[in-house]
Protein backbone atom coordinates (compact mmCIF):
# COMPACT_ATOMS: atom_id res chain seq x y z
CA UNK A 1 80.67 98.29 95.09
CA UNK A 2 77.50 99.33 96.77
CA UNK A 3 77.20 96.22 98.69
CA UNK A 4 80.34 97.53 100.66
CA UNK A 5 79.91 98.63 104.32
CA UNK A 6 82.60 100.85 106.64
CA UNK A 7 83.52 99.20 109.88
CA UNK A 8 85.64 101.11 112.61
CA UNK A 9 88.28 98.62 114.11
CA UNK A 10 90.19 99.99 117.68
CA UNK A 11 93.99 99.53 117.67
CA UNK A 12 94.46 96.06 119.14
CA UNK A 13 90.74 94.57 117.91
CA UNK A 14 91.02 91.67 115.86
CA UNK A 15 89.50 91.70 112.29
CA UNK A 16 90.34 88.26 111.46
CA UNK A 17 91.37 84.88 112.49
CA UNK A 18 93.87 82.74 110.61
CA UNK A 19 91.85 79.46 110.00
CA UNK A 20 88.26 80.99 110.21
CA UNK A 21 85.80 81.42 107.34
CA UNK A 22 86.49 84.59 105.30
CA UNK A 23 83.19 86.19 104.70
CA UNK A 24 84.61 89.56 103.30
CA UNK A 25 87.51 91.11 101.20
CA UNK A 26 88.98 94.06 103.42
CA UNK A 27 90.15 97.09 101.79
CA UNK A 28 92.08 99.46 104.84
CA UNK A 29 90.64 102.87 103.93
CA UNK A 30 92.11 104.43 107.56
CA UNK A 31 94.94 103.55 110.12
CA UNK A 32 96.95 100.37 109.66
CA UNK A 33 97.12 96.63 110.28
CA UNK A 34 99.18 93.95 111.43
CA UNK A 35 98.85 90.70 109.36
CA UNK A 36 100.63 88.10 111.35
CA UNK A 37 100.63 83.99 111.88
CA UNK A 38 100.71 81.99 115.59
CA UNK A 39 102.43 79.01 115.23
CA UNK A 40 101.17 75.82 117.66
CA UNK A 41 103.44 76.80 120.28
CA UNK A 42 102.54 80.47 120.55
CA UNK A 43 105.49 81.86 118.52
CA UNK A 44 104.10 85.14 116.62
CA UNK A 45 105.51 85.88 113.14
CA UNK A 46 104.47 89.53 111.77
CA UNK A 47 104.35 89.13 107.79
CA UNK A 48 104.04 92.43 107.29
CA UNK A 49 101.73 96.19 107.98
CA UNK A 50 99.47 97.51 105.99
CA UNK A 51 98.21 100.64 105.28
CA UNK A 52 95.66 102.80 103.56
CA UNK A 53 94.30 101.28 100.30
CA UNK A 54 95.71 98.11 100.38
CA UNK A 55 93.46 94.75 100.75
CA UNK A 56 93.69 91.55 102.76
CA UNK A 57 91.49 88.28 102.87
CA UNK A 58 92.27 88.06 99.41
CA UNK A 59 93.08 84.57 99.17
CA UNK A 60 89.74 83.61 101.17
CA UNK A 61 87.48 85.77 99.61
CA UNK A 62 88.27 84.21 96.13
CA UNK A 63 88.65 80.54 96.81
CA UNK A 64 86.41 80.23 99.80
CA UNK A 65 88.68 78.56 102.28
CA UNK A 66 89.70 79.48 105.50
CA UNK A 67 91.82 82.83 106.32
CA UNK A 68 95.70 82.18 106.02
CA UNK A 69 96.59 84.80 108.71
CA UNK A 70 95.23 87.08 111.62
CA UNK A 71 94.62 89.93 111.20
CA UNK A 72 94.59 93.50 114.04
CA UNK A 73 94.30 96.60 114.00
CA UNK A 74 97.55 98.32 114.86
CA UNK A 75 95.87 102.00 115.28
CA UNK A 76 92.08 102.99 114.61
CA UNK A 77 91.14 101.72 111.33
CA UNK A 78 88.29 102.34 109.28
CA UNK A 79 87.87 99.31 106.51
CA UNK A 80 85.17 98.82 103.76
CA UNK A 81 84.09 95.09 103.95
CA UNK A 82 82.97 93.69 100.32
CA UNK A 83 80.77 90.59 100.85
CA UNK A 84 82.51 87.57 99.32
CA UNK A 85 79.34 87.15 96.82
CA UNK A 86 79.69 90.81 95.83
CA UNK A 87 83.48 90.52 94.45
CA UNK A 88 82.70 87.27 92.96
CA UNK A 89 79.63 88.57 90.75
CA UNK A 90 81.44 91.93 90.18
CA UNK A 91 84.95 89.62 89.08
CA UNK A 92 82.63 88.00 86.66
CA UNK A 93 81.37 90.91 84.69
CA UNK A 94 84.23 93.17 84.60
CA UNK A 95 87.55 91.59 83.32
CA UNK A 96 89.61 94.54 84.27
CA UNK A 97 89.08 93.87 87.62
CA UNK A 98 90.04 90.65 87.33
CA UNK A 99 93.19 90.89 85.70
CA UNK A 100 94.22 93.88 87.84
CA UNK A 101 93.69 91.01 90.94
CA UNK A 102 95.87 88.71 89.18
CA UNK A 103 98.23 91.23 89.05
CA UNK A 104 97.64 91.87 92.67
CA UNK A 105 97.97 88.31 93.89
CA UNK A 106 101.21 87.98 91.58
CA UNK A 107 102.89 90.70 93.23
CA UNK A 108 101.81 89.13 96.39
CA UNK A 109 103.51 85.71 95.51
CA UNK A 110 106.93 87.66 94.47
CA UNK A 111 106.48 89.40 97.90
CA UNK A 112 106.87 86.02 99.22
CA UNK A 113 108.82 83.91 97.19
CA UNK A 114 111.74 87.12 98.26
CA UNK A 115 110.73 86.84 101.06
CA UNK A 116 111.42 82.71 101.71
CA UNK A 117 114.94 83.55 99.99
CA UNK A 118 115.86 86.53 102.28
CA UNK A 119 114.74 83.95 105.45
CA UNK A 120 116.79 80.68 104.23
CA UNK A 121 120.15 82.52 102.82
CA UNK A 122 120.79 85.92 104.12
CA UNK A 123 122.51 86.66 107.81
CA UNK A 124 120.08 88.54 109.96
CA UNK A 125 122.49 91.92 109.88
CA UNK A 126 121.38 91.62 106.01
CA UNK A 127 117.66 90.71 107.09
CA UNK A 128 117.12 93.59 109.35
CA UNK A 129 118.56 96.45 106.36
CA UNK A 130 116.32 94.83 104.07
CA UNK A 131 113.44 95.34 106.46
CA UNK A 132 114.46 98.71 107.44
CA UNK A 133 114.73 99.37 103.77
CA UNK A 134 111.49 97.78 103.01
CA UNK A 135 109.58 100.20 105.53
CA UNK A 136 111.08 103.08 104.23
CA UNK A 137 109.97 102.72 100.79
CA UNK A 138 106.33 102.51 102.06
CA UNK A 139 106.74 104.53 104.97
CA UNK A 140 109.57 106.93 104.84
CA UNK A 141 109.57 110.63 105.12
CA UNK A 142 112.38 112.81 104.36
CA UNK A 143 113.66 114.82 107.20
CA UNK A 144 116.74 116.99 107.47
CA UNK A 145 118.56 114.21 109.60
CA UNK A 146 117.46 111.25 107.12
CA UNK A 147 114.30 109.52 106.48
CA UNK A 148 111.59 108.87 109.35
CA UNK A 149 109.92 105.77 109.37
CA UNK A 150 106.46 107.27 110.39
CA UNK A 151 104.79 103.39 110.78
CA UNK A 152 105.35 102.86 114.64
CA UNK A 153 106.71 99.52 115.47
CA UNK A 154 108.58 98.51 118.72
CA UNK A 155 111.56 96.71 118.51
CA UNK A 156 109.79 93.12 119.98
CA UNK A 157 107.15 94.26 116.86
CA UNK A 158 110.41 94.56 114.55
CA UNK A 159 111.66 91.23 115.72
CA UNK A 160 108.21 89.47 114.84
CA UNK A 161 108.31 90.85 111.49
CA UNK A 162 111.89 88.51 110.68
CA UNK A 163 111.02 85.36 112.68
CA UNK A 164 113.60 85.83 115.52
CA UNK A 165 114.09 86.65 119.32
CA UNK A 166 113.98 90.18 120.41
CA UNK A 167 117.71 89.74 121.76
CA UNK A 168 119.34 88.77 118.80
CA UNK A 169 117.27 91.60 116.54
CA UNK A 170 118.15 94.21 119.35
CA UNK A 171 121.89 93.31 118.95
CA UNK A 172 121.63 93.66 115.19
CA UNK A 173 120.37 96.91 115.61
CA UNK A 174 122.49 98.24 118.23
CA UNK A 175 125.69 97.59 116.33
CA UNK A 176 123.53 99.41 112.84
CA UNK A 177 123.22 102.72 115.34
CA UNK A 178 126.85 102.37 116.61
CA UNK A 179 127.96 102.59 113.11
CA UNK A 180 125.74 105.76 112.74
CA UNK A 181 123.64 103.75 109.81
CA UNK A 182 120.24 104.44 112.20
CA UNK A 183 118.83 105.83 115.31
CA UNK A 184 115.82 104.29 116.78
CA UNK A 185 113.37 106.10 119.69
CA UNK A 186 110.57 105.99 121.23
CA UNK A 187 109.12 103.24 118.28
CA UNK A 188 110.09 104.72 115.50
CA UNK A 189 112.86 104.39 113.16
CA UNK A 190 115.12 106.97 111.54
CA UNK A 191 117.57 105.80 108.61
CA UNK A 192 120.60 108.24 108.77
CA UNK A 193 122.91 106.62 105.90
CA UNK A 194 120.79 105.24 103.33
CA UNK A 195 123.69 104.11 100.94
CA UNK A 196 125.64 102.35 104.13
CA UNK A 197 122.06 100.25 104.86
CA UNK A 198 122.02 99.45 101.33
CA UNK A 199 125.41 98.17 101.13
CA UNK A 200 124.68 95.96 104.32
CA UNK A 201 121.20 94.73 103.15
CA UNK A 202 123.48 93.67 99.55
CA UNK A 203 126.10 92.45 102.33
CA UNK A 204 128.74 94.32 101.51
């Protein structure tokens, strides 16, 4: 779309706020970003990071209401900004488009609606080897000792991303190292027994 323009974010700079107009659909082309919610009383919830060639303000840009989340850059980012009116004529004259953002926002909505049922019904021993799982599928690197988790996330980070307190995550993934499931330094993650996490993340 020619109508696109690049915008350099610093780690920590804000691209969006949850409940402000959304005059642009993002797509990350550089770095990463942390989509996240603030509820009333200042408790942060991380939904989730994002990384080269994926899109947010998607919701916004198509039905013109407010942004549903916040948000930052996590590490230098470089985004291309697509005016609002630009998607919306493009959408209309190419239907491939369209139904490959259908497809988009349906994967989206399974995202969540897994998401909802992990949060209401699973312990949070099962929670955190999902999430670890989760972030090695998009982020993991094989290395002799297991996979490295190359996205960078402290633990208080981790904790945000499943809705709980530091202390109790912490504990969760103390006892995951003990067993000699994980190792965890310096913010990064390494899983050392992927078939163990598994069978905890399935509860077994």
């Amino acid at each position: 779309m020619a109508e696109g323009t690049l915008r350099t974010f610093k780690r920590g700079e804000t691209i969006s706020h949850r409940g402000e107009a959304v005059a642009n659909l993002c797509v990350l082309a550089t770095g990463s970003v942390e989509v996240s919610a603030t509820s009333a009383t200042g408790k942060r919830h991380v939904l989730h990071y994002l990384e080269s060639g994926q899109l947010f303000n998607v919701i916004g840009a198509f039905d013109g209401g407010p942004g549903i989340h916040n948000a930052v850059a996590h590490s230098d980012t470089v985004a291309l900004l697509i005016p609002r009116a630009a998607l919306l004529a493009t959408i209309e004259t190419e239907p491939h488009l369209a139904m490959a953002m259908i497809r988009f926002l349906c994967l989206r909505s399974r995202a969540l609606y897994d998401y909802i049922a992990e949060h209401t019904l699973l312990p949070l021993r099962s929670r955190c080897a999902r999430l670890l799982l989760s972030l090695v599928e998009l982020y993991g690197a094989s290395r002799p000792h297991g996979y490295l988790i190359t996205l960078k996330l402290s633990q208080e980070e981790f904790a945000d991303m499943l809705g709980r307190s530091r202390q109790s995550v912490n504990k969760e993934l103390r006892m995951l190292e003990s067993e000699g499931l994980i190792k965890t330094n310096y913010s990064q993650f390494v899983i050392v027994d992927l078939p163990a996490l598994q069978a905890v993340a399935e509860g077994r």
